[in-house]
C-alpha atoms as a PDB file:
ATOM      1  CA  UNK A   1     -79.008  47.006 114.680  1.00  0.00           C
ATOM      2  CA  UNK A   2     -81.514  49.663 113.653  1.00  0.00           C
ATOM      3  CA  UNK A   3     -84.702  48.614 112.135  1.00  0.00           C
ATOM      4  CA  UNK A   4     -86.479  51.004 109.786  1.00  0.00           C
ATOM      5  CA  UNK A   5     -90.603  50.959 109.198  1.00  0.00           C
ATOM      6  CA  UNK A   6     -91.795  49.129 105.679  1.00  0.00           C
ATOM      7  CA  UNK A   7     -91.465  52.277 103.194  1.00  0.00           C
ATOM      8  CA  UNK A   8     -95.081  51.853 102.319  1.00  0.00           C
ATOM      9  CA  UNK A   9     -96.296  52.393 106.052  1.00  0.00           C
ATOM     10  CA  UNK A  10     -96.816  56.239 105.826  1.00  0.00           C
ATOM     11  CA  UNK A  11     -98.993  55.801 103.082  1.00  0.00           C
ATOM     12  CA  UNK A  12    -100.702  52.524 104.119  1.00  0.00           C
ATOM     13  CA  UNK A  13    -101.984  54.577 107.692  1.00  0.00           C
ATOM     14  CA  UNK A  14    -103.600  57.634 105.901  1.00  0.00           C
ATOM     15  CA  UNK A  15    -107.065  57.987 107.221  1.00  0.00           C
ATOM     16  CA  UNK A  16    -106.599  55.069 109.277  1.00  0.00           C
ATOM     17  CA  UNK A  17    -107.859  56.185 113.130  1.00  0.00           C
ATOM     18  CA  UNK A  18    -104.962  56.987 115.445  1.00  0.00           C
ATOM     19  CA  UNK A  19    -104.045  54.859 118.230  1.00  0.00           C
ATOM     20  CA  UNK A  20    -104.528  55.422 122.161  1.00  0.00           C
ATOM     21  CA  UNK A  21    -100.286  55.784 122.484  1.00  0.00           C
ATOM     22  CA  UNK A  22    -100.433  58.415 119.194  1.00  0.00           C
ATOM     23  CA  UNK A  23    -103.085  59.929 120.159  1.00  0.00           C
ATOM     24  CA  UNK A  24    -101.634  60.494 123.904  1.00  0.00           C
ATOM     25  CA  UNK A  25     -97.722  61.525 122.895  1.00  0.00           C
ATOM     26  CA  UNK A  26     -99.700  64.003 120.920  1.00  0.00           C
ATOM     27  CA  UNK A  27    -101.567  65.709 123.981  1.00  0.00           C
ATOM     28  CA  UNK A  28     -98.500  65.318 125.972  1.00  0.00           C
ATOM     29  CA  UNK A  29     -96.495  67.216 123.471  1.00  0.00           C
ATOM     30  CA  UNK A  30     -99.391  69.582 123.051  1.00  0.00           C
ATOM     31  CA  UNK A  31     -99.476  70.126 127.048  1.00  0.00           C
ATOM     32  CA  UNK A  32     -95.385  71.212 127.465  1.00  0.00           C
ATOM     33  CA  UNK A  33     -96.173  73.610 124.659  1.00  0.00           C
ATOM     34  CA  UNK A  34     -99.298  74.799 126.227  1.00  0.00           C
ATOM     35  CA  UNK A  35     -97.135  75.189 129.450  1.00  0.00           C
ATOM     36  CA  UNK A  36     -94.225  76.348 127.939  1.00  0.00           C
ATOM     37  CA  UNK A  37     -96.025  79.583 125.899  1.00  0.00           C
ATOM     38  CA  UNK A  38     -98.190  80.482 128.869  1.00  0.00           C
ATOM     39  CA  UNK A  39     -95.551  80.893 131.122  1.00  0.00           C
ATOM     40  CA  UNK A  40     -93.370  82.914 128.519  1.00  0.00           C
ATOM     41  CA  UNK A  41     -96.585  84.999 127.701  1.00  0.00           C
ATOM     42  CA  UNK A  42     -97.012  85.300 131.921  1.00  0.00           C
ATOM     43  CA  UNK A  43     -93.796  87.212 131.962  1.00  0.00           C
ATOM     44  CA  UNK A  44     -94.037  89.283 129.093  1.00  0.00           C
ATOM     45  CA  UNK A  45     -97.215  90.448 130.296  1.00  0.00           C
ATOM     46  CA  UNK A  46     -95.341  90.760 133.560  1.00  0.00           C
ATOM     47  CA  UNK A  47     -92.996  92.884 132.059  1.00  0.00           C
ATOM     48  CA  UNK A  48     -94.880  95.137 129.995  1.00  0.00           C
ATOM     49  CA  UNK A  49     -96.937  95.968 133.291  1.00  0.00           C
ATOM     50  CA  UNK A  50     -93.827  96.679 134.687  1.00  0.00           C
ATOM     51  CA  UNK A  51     -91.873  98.689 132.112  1.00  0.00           C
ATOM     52  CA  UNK A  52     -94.442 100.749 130.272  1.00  0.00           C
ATOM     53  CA  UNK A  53     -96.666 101.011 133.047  1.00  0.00           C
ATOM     54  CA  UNK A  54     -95.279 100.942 136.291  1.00  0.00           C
ATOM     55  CA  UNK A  55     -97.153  98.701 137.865  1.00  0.00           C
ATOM     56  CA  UNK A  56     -96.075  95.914 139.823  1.00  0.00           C
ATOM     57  CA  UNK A  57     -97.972  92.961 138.632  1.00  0.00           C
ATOM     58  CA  UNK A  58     -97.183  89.123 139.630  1.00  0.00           C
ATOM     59  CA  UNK A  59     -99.093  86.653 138.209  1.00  0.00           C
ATOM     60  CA  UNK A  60     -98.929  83.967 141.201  1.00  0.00           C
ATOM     61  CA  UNK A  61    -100.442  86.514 143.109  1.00  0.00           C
ATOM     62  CA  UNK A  62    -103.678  86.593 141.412  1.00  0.00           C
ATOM     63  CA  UNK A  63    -104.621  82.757 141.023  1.00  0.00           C
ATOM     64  CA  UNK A  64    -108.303  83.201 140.038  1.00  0.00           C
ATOM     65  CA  UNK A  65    -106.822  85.793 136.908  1.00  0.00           C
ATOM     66  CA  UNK A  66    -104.538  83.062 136.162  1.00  0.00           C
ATOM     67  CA  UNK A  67    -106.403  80.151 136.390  1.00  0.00           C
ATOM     68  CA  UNK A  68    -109.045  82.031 134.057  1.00  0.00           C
ATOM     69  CA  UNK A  69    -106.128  83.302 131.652  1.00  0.00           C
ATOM     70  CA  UNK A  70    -105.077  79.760 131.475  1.00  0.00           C
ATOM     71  CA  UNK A  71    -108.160  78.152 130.625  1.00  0.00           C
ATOM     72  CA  UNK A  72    -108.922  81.001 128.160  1.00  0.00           C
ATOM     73  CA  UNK A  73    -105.458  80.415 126.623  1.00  0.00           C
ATOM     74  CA  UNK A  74    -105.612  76.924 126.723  1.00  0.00           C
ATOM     75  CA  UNK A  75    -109.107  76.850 124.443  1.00  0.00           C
ATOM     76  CA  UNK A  76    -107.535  79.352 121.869  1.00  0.00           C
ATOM     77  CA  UNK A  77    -104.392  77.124 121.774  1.00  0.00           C
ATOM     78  CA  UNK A  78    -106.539  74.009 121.121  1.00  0.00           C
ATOM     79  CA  UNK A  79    -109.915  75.175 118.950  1.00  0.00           C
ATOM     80  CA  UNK A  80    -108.020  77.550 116.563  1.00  0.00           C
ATOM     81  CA  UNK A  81    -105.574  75.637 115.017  1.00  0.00           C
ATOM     82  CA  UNK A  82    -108.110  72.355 115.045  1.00  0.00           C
ATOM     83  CA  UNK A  83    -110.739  75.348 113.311  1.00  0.00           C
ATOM     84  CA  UNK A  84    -107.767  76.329 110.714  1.00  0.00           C
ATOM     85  CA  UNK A  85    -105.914  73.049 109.958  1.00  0.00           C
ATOM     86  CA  UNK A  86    -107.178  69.964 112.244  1.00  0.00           C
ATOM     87  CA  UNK A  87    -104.457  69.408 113.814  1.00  0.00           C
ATOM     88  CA  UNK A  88    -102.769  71.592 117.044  1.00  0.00           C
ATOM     89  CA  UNK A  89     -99.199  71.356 117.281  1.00  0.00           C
ATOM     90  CA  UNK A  90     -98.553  67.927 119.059  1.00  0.00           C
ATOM     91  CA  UNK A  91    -100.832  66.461 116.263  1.00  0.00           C
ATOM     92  CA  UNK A  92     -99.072  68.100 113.499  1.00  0.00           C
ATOM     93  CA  UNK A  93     -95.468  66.544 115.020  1.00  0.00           C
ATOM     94  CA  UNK A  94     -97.285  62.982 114.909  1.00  0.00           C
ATOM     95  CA  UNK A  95     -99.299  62.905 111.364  1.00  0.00           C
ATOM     96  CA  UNK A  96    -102.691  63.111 113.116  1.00  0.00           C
ATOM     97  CA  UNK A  97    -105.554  65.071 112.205  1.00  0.00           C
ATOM     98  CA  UNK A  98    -109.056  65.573 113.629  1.00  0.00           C
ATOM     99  CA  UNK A  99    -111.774  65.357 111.333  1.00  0.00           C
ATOM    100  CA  UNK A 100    -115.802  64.744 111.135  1.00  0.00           C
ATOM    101  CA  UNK A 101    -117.200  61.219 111.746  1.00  0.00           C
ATOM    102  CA  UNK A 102    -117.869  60.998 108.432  1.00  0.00           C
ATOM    103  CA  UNK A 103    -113.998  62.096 107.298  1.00  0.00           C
ATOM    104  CA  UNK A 104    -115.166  65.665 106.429  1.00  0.00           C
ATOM    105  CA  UNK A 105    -112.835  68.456 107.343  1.00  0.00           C
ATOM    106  CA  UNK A 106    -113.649  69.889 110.840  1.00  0.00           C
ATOM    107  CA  UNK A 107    -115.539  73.279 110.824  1.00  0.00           C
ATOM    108  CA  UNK A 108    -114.700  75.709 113.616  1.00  0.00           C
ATOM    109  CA  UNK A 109    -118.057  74.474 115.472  1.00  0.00           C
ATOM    110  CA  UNK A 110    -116.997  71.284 116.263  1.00  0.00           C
ATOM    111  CA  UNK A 111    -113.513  71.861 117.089  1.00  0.00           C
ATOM    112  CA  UNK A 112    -115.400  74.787 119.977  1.00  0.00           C
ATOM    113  CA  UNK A 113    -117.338  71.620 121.223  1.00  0.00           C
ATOM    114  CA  UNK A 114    -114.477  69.145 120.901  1.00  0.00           C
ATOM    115  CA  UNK A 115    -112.414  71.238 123.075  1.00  0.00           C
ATOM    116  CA  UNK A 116    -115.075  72.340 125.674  1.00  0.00           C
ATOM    117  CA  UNK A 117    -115.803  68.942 126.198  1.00  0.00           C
ATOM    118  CA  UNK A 118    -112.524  67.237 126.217  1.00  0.00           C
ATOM    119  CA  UNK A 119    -112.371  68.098 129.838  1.00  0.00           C
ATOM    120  CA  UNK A 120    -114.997  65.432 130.229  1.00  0.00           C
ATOM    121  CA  UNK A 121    -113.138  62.834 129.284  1.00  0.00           C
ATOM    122  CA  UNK A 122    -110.960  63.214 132.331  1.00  0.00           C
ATOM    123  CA  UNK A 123    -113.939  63.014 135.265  1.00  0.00           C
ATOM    124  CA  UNK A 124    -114.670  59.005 136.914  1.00  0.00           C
ATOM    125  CA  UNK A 125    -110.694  58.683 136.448  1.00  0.00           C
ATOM    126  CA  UNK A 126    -110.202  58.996 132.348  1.00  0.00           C
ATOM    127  CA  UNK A 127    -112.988  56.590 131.629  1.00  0.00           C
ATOM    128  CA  UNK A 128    -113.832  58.880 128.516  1.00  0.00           C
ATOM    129  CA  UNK A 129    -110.048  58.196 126.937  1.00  0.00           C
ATOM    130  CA  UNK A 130    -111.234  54.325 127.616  1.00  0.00           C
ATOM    131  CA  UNK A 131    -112.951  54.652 124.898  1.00  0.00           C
ATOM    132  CA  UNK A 132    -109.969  55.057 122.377  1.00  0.00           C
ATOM    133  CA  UNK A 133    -109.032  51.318 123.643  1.00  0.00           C
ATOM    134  CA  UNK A 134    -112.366  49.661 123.677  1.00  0.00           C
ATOM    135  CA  UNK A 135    -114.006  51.219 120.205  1.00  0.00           C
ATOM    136  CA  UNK A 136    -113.481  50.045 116.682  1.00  0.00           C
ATOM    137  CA  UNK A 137    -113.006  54.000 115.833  1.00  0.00           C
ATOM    138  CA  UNK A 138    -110.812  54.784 118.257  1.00  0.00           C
ATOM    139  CA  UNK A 139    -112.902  57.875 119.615  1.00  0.00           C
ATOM    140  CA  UNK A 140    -112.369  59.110 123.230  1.00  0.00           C
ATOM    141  CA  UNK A 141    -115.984  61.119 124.934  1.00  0.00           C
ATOM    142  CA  UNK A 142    -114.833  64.306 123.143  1.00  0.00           C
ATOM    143  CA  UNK A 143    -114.809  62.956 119.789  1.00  0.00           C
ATOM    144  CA  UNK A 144    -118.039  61.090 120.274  1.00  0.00           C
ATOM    145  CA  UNK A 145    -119.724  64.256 121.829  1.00  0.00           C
ATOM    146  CA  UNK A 146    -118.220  66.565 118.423  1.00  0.00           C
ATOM    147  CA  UNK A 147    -118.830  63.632 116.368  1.00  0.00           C
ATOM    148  CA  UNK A 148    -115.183  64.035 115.214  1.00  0.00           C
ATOM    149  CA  UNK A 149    -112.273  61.148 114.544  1.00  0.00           C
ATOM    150  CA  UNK A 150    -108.635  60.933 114.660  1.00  0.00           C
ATOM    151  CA  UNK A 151    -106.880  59.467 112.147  1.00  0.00           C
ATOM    152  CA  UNK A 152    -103.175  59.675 110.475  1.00  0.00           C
ATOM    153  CA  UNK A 153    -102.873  62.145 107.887  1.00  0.00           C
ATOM    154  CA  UNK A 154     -99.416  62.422 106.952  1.00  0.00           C
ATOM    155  CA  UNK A 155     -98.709  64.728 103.914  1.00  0.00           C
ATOM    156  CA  UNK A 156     -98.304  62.149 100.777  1.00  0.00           C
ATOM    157  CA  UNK A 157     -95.767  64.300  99.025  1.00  0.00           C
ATOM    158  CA  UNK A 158     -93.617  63.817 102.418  1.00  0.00           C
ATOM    159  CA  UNK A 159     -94.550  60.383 103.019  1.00  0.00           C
ATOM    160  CA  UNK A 160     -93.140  59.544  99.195  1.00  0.00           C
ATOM    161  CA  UNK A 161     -90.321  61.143  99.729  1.00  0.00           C
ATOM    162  CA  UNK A 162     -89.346  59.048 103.816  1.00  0.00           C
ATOM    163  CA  UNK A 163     -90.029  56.125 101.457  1.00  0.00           C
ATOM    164  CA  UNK A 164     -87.477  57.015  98.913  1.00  0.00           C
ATOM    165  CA  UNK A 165     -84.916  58.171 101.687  1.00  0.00           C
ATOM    166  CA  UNK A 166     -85.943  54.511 103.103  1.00  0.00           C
ATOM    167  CA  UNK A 167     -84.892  52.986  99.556  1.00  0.00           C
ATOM    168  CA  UNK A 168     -82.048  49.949  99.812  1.00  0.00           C
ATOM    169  CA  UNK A 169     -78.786  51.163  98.506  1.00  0.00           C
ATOM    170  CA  UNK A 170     -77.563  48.861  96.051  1.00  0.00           C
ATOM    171  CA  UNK A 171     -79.499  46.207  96.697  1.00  0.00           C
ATOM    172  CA  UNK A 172     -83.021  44.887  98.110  1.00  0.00           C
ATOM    173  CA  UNK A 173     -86.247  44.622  96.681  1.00  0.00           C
ATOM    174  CA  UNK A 174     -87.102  46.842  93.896  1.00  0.00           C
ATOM    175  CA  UNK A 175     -89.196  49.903  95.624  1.00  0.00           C
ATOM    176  CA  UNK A 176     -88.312  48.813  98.734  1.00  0.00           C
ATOM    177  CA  UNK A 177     -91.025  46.357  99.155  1.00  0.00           C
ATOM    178  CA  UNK A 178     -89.426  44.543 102.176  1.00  0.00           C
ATOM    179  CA  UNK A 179     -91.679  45.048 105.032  1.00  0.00           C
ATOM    180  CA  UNK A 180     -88.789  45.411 107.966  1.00  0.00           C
ATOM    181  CA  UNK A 181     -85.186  45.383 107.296  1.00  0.00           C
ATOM    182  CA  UNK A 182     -82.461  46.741 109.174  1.00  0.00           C
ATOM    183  CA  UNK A 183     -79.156  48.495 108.737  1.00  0.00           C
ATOM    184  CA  UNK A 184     -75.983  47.411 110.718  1.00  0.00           C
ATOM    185  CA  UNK A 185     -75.470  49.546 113.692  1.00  0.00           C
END
């Protein structure tokens, strides 16, 4: 039996602050893609040295260039799409969105803080993401430190439209008011 979310939860969760579980499938999504285009980038850069300019360049064998390359890539792949949008990838793929405190869109200076502190939250063993669990806001070190937020920001237009797809067939409540149902497997 599959059980489908009440049609009005999309809409019911905007601005609401994300959850510690959200909140982490989003950074782990974020991290594989982070991994993912580094290492393709890695090669081509490989390659180019290779091909165009003869040289014979591997980067495991320069671990200080990479590890600098890497965090340098891994702040660009973070701060500008939280500068542009709010929301990096992973977020995007889960509804979320980083804001202000105060539920103002996030200005590139605060997203540059946010992500040069985030590291922060991992030192005395995560006890900044502890904070996600404990506070009524849901904000980790990071977002107390950018005075930012997480919350769920799905696009309405989109959410209407899951609730819709969501609508009984022949029968139900009208608008699909139930608040769980399920379908026969």
């Amino acid at each position: 039996m599959t059980q489908f979310a009440a049609p009005g939860r999309d809409l019911e969760l905007q601005g609401h602050y994300a959850g510690a579980v959200t909140r982490l499938v989003a950074y782990v999504i974020d991290s594989v893609t982070l991994s993912f285009l580094f290492a393709v980038g890695a090669t081509v850069f490989e390659f180019l040295l290779a091909d165009v300019l003869g040289i014979d360049f591997d980067v495991a064998d320069h671990p200080v260039a990479a590890t600098v390359a890497l965090a340098v890539w891994s702040f660009l792949y973070f701060a500008v799409p939280l500068a542009a949008s709010g929301r990096t990838f992973g977020s995007a793929v889960l509804g979320l969105r980083v804001v202000r405190s105060d539920g103002s869109e996030l200005d590139p200076g605060h997203a540059a803080i946010r992500v040069l502190v985030f590291p922060l939250s991992f030192l005395f063993f995560g006890l900044g993401f502890l904070l996600i669990l404990v506070n009524r806001e849901h904000r980790a070190l990071q977002d107390l430190i950018a005075d930012t937020a997480v919350v769920y920001a799905w696009d309405a237009r989109a959410a209407r439209l899951r609730i819709l797809a969501r609508a009984p067939v022949g029968g139900g409540e009208p608008g699909g008011t139930s608040a769980v149902r399920s379908a026969p497997s």
